[in-house]
C-alpha atoms as a PDB file:
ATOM      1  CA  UNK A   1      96.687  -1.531 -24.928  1.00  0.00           C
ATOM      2  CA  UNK A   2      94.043  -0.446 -27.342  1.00  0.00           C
ATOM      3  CA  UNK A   3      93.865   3.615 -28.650  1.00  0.00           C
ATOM      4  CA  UNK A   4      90.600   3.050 -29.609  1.00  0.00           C
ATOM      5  CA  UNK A   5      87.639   4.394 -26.963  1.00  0.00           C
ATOM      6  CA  UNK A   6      85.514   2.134 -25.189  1.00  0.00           C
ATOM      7  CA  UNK A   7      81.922   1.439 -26.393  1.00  0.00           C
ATOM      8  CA  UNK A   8      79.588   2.933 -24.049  1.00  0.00           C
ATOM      9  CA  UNK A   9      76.147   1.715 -25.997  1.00  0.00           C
ATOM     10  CA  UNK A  10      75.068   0.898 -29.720  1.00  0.00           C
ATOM     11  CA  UNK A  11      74.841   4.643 -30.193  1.00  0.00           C
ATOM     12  CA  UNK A  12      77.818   5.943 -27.737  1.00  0.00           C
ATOM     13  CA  UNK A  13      81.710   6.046 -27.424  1.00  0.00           C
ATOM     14  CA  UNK A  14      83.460   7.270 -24.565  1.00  0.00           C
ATOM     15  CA  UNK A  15      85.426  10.163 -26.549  1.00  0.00           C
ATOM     16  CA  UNK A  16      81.709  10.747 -28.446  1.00  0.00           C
ATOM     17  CA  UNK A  17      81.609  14.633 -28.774  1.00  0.00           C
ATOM     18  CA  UNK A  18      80.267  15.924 -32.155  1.00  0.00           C
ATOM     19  CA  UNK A  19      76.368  15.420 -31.042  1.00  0.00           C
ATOM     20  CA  UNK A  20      73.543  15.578 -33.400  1.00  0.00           C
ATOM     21  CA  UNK A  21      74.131  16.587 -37.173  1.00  0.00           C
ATOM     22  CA  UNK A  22      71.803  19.978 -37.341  1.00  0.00           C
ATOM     23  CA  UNK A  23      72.823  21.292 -41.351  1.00  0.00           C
ATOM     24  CA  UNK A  24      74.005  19.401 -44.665  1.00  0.00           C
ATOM     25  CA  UNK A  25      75.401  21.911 -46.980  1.00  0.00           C
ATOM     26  CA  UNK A  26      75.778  21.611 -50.555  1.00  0.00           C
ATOM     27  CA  UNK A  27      78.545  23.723 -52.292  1.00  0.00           C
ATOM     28  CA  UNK A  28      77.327  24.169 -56.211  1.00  0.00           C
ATOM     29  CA  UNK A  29      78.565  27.239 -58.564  1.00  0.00           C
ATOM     30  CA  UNK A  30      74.624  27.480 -59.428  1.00  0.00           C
ATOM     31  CA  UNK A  31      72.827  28.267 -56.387  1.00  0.00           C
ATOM     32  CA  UNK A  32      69.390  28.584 -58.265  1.00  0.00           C
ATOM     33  CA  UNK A  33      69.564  25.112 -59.667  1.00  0.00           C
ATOM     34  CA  UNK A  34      70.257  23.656 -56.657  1.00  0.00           C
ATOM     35  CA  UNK A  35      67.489  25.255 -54.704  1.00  0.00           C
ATOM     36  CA  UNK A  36      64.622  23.910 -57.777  1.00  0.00           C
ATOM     37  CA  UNK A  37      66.232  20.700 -57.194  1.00  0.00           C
ATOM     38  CA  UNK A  38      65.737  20.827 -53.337  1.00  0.00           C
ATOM     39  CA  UNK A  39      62.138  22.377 -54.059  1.00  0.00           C
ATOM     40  CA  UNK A  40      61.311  19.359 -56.052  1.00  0.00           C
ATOM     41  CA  UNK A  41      62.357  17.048 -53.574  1.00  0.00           C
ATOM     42  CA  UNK A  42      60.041  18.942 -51.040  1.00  0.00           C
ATOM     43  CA  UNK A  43      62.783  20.753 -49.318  1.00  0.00           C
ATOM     44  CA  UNK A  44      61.724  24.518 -48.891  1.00  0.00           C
ATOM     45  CA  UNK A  45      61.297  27.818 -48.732  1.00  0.00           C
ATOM     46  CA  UNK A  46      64.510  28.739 -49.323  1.00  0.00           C
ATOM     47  CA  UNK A  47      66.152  32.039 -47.743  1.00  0.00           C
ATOM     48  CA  UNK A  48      68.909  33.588 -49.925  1.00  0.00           C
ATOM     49  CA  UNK A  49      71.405  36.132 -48.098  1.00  0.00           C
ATOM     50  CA  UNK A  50      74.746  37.405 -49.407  1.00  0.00           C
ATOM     51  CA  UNK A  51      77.636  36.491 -46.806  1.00  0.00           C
ATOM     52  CA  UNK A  52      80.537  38.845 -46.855  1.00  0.00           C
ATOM     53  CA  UNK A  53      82.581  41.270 -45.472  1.00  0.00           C
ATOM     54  CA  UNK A  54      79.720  43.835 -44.915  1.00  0.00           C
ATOM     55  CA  UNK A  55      77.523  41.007 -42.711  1.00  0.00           C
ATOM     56  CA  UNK A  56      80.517  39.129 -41.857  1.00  0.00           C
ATOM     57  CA  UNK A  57      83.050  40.244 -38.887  1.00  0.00           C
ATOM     58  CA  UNK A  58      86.141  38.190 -38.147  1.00  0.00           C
ATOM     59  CA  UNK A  59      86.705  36.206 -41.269  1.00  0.00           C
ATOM     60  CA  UNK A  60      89.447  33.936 -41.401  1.00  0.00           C
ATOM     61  CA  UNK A  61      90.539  31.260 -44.277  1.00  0.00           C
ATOM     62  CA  UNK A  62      93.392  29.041 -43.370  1.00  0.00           C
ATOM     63  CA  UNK A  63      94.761  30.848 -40.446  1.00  0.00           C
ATOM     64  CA  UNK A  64      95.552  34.599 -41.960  1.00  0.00           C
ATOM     65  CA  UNK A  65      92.460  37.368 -42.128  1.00  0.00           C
ATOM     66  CA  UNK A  66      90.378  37.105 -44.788  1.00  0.00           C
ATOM     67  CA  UNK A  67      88.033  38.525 -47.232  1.00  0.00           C
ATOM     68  CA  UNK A  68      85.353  36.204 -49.275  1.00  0.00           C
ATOM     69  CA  UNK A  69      81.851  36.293 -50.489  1.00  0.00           C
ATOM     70  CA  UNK A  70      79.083  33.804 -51.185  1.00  0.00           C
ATOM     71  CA  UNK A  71      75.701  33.287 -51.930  1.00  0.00           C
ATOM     72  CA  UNK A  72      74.241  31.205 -48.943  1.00  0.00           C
ATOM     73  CA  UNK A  73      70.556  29.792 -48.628  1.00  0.00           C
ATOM     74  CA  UNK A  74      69.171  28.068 -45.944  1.00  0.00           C
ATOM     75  CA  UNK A  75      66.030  25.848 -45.365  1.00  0.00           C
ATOM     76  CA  UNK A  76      64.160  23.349 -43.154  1.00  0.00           C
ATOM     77  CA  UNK A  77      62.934  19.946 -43.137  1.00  0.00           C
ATOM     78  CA  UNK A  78      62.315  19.020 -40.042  1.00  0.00           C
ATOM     79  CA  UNK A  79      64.386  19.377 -37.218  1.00  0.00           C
ATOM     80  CA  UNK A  80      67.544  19.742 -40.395  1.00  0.00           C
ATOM     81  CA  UNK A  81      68.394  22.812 -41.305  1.00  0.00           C
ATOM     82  CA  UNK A  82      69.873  22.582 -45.449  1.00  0.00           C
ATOM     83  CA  UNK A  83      72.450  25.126 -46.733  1.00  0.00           C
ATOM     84  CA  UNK A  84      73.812  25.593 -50.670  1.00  0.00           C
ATOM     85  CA  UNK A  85      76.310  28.146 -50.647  1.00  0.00           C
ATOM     86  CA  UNK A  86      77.739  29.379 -53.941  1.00  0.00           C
ATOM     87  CA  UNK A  87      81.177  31.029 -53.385  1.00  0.00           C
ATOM     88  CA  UNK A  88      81.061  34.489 -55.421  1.00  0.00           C
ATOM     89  CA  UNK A  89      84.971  36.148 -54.680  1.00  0.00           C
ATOM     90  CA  UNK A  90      87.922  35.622 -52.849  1.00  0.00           C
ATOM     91  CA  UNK A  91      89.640  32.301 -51.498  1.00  0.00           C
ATOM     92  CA  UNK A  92      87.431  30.007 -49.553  1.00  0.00           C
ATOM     93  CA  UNK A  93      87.003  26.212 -48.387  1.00  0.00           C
ATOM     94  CA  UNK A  94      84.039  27.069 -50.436  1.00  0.00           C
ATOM     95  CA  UNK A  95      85.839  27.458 -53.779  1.00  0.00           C
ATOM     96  CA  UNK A  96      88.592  24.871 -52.663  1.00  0.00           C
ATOM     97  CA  UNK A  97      86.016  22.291 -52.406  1.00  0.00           C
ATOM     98  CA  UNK A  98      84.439  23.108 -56.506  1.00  0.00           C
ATOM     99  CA  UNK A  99      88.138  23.368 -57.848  1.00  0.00           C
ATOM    100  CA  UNK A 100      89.007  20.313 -56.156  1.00  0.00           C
ATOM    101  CA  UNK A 101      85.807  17.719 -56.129  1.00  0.00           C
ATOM    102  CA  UNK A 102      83.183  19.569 -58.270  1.00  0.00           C
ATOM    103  CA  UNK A 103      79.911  20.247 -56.577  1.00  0.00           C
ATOM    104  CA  UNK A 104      78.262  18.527 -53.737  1.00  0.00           C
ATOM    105  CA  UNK A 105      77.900  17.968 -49.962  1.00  0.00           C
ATOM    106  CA  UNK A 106      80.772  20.228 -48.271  1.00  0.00           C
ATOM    107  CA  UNK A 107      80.135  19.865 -44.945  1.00  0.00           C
ATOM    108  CA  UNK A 108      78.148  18.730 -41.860  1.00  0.00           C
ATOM    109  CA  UNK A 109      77.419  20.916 -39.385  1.00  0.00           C
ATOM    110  CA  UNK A 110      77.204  19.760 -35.259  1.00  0.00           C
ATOM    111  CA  UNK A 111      75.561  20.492 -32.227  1.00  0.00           C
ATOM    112  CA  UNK A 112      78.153  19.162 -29.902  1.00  0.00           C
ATOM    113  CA  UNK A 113      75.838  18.123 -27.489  1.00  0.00           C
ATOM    114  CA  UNK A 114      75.621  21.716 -26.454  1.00  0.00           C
ATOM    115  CA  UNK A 115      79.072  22.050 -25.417  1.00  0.00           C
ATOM    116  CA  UNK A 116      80.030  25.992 -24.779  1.00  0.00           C
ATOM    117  CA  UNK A 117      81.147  26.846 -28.333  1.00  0.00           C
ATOM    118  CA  UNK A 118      84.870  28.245 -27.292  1.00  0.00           C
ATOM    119  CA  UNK A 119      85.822  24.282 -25.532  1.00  0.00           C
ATOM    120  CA  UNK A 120      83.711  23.182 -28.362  1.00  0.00           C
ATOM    121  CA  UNK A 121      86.467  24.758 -30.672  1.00  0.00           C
ATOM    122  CA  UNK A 122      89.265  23.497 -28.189  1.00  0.00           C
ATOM    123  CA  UNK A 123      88.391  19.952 -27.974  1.00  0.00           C
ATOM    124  CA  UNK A 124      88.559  19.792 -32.037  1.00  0.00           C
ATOM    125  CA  UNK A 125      91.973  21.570 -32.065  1.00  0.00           C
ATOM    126  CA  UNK A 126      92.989  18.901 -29.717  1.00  0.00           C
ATOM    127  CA  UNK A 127      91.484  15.707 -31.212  1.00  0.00           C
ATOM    128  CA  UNK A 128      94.279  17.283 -34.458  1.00  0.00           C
ATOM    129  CA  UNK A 129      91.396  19.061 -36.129  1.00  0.00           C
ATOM    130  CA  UNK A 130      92.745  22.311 -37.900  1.00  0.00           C
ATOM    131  CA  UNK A 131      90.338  24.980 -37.928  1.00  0.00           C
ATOM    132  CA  UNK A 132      90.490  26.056 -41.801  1.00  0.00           C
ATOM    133  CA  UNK A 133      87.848  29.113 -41.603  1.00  0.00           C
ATOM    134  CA  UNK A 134      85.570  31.362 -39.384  1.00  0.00           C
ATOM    135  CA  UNK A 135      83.007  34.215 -39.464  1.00  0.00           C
ATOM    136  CA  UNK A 136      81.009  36.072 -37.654  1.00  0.00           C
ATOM    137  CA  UNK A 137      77.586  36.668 -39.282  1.00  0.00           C
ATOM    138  CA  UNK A 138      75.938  39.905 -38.475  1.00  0.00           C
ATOM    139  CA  UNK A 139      78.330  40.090 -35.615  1.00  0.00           C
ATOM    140  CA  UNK A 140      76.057  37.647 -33.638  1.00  0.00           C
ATOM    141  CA  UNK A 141      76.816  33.975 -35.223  1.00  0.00           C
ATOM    142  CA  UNK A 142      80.322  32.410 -34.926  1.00  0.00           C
ATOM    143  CA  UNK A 143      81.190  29.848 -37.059  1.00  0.00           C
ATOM    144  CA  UNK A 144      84.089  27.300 -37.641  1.00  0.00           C
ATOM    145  CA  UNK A 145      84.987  24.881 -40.048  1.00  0.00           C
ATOM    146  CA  UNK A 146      87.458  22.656 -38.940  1.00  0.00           C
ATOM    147  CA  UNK A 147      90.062  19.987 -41.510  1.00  0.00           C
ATOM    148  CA  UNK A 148      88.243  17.004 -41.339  1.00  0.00           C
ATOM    149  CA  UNK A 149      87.839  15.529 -44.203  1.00  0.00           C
ATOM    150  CA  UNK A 150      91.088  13.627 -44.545  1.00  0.00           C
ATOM    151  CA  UNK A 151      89.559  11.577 -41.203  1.00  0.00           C
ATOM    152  CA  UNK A 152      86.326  11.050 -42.485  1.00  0.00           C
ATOM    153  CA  UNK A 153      85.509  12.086 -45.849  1.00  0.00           C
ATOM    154  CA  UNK A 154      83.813  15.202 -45.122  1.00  0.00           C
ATOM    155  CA  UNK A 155      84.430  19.227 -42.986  1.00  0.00           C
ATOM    156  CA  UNK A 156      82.510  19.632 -39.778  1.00  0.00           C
ATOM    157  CA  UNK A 157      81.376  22.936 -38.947  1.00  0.00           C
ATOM    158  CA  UNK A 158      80.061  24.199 -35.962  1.00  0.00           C
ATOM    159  CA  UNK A 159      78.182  27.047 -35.180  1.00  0.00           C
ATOM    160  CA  UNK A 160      76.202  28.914 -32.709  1.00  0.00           C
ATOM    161  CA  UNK A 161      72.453  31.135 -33.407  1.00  0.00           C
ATOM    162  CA  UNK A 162      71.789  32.571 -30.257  1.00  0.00           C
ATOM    163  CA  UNK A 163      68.001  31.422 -29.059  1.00  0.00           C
ATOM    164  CA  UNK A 164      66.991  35.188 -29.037  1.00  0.00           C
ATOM    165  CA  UNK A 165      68.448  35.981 -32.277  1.00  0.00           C
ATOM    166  CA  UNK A 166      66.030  37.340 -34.721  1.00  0.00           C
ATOM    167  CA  UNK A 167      66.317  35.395 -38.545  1.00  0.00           C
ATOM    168  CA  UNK A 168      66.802  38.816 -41.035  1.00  0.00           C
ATOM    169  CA  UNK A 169      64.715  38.879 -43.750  1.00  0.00           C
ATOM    170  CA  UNK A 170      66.346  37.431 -46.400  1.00  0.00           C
ATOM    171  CA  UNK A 171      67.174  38.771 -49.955  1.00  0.00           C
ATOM    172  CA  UNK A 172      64.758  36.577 -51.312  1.00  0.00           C
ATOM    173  CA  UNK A 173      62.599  33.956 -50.657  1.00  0.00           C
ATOM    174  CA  UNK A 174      62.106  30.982 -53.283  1.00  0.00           C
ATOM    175  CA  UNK A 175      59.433  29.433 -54.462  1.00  0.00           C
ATOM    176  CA  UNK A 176      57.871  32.164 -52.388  1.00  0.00           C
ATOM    177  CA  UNK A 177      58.088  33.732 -48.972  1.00  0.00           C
ATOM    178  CA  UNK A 178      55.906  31.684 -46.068  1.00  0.00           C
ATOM    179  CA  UNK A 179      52.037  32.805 -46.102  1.00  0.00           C
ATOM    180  CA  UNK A 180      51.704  32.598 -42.197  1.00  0.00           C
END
C-alpha cells in the first residue's frame, strides 16, 4: 500500500492543507536596497515598522522565550502581500537564514484554506513540522514559522490579521506614502 495521498484533481490532494500562498518574504541585511529593487520592479509603497519586544508579545525562537528585533516592510501587488525583513539583534530564523544561505526568499506564508489558526498550528505539528518561532504583533497578530525547509526547500509561516484590525501607520513609507 501506497503512503502517498490520493489525487483528488490537477490542483488537489487529499491531505492538501496549506491553501493559497498570501506573502513571499525576502530576508536581506540591507532592507533599503531591497525595497529600490522591489520599487523598480513595480512592487510598492513600502511600509517600514520595527518588530520587537515593545510591539511584539509572546516571542519564541526554537522552543525557549525569546527576545529579537528586525526591520520588517510590507507591500502589495495584487492580491500578494511582499515582506523584506532585516534582522537587527538577538537570535532569529531571520539571522539563521543570512549566516547560513546569504540573502533571499525566507519564507512563504499560507492561508490554510481558512482553517482556525490554533488546528492550523496542530495539523503542522502533526504532519512533523517543528514550529521554530512565534510572535504576537501589537498583541493582535499571531504568527508561526514552522521547520520546513528540509521537506521542501523553503519555511512556511502562517499568520492571522484580524479583518477589523486597523494597519498602524508605519515608520515610514517609501518611495512615498499613498496620495488617496
Amino acid at each position: 500500500m501506497s503512503d502517498l495521498p490520493r489525487v483528488l484533481s490537477q490542483v488537489e490532494l487529499a491531505n492538501g492543507f496549506l491553501g493559497d500562498a498570501i506573502q513571499i518574504c525576502v530576508v536581506t541585511p540591507d532592507y533599503r536596497r531591497i525595497m529600490a529593487g522591489f520599487v523598480k520592479a513595480g512592487i510598492g509603497p513600502w511600509r517600514v515598522y520595527t518588530f520587537s519586544p515593545d510591539t511584539v508579545s509572546e516571542m519564541t525562537y526554537r522552543g525557549r522565550p525569546a527576545r529579537y528585533s528586525m526591520k520588517l516592510c510590507l507591500a502589495f501587488s495584487g492580491s500578494m502581500m511582499w515582506e523584506i525583513v532585516q534582522p537587527l539583534e538577538g537570535p532569529s530564523l531571520y539571522t539563521e537564514f543570512l549566516e547560513g544561505h546569504g540573502e533571499g526568499v525566507h519564507h512563504i506564508a499560507v492561508n490554510c484554506k481558512d482553517v482556525p489558526y490554533e488546528e492550523r498550528i496542530r495539523e503542522f505539528e502533526a504532519r512533523g513540522f517543528r514550529m521554530v518561532q512565534s510572535g504576537k504583533w501589537m498583541d493582535t497578530v499571531p504568527y508561526h514559522y514552522f521547520e520546513t525547509d528540509g521537506a521542501i526547500g523553503t519555511t512556511i509561516e502562517i499568520f492571522n490579521i484580524p479583518a477589523d484590525f486597523p494597519m498602524p501607520e508605519p515608520e515610514e513609507w517609501y518611495p512615498a506614502a499613498p496620495t488617496a
